[in-house]
Protein backbone atom coordinates (compact mmCIF):
# COMPACT_ATOMS: atom_id res chain seq x y z
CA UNK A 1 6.06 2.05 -6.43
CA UNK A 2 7.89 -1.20 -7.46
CA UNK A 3 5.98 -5.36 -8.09
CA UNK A 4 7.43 -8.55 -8.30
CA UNK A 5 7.39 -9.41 -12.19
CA UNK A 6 5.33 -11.14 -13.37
CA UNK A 7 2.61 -8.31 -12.41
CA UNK A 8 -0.43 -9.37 -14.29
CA UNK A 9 -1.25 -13.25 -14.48
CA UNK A 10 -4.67 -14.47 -14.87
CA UNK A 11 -5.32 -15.98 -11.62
CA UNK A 12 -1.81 -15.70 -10.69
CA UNK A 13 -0.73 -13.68 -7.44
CA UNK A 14 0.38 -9.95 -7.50
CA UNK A 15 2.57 -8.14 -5.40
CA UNK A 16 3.60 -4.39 -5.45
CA UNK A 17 5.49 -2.10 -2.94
CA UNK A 18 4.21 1.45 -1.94
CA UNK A 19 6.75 3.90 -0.04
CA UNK A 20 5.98 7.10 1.68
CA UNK A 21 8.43 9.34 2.42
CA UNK A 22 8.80 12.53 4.38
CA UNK A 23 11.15 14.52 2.02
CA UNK A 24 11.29 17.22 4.84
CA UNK A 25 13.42 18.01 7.87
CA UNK A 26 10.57 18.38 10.54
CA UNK A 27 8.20 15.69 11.51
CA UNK A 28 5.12 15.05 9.48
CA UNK A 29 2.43 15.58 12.57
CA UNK A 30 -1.22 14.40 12.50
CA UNK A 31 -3.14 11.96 10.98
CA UNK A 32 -1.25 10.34 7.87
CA UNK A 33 -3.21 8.25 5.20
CA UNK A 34 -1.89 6.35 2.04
CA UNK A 35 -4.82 6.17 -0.25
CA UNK A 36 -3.88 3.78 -3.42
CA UNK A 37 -5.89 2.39 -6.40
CA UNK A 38 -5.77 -1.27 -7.80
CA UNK A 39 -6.40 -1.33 -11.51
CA UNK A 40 -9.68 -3.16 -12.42
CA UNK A 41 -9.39 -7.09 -12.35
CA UNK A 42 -7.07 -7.10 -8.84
CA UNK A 43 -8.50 -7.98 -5.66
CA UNK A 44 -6.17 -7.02 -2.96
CA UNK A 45 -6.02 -9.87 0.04
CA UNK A 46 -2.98 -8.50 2.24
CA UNK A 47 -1.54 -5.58 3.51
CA UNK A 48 1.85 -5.51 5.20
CA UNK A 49 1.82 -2.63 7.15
CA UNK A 50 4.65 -0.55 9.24
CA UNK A 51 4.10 -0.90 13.40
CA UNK A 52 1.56 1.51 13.91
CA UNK A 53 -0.36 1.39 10.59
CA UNK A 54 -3.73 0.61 10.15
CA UNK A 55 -5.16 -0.71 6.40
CA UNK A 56 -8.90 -1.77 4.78
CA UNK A 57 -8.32 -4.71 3.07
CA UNK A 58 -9.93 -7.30 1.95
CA UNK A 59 -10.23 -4.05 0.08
CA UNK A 60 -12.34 -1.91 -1.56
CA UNK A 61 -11.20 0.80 -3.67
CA UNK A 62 -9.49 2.78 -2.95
CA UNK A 63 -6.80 0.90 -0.64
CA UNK A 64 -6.62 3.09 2.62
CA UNK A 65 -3.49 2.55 5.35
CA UNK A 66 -3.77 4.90 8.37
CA UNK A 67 -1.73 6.13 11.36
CA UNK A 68 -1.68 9.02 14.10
CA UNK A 69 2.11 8.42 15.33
CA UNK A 70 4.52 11.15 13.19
CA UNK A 71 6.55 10.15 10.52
CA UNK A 72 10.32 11.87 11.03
CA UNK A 73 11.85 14.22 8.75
CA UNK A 74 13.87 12.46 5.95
CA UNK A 75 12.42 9.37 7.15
CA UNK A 76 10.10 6.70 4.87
CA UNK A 77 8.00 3.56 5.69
CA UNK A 78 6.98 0.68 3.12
CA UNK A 79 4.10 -1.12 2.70
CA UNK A 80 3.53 -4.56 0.78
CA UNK A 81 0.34 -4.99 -1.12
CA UNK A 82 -0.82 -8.44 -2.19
CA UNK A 83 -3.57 -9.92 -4.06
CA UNK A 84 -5.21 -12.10 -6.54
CA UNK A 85 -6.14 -11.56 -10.44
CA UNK A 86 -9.14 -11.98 -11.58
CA UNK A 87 -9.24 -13.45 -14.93
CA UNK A 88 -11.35 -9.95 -16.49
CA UNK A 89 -7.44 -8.69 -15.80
């Protein structure tokens, strides 16, 4: 996981990155979920998803993205995760 510095800023803006790979040669079948947790004090407002993805948000915890289409050996998909902090950050 990577985020645009700075990450915590009382009612600033966060941003963070969350890649999921298939370190494997053979397709990754089936339903696929990314299941992430803010720390306390973020509220997540966006969810850039890959074609195909599905994710809760305005979110509660956890942070859920979805899909049913395979993910190909040695292949990866990113998703960008935006929000809001509160000022209990």
């Amino acid at each position: 996981m990577t985020h645009s510095a700075p990450f915590f800023a009382a009612r600033g803006q966060f941003s963070y990155t969350v890649v999921v790979s298939n370190g494997g040669q053979a397709p990754a079948n089936g339903f696929i979920t990314l299941t992430t947790f803010l720390p306390a004090g973020l509220v997540q407002t966006r969810a850039l998803a890959p074609g195909g993805w599905t994710c809760n948000f305005p979110a509660p915890q956890p942070v859920r993205c979805t899909n049913n289409v395979p993910l190909a050996g040695g292949s990866s998909v990113a998703f960008q995760m935006e929000g809001t902090v509160s000022e209990q950050a």
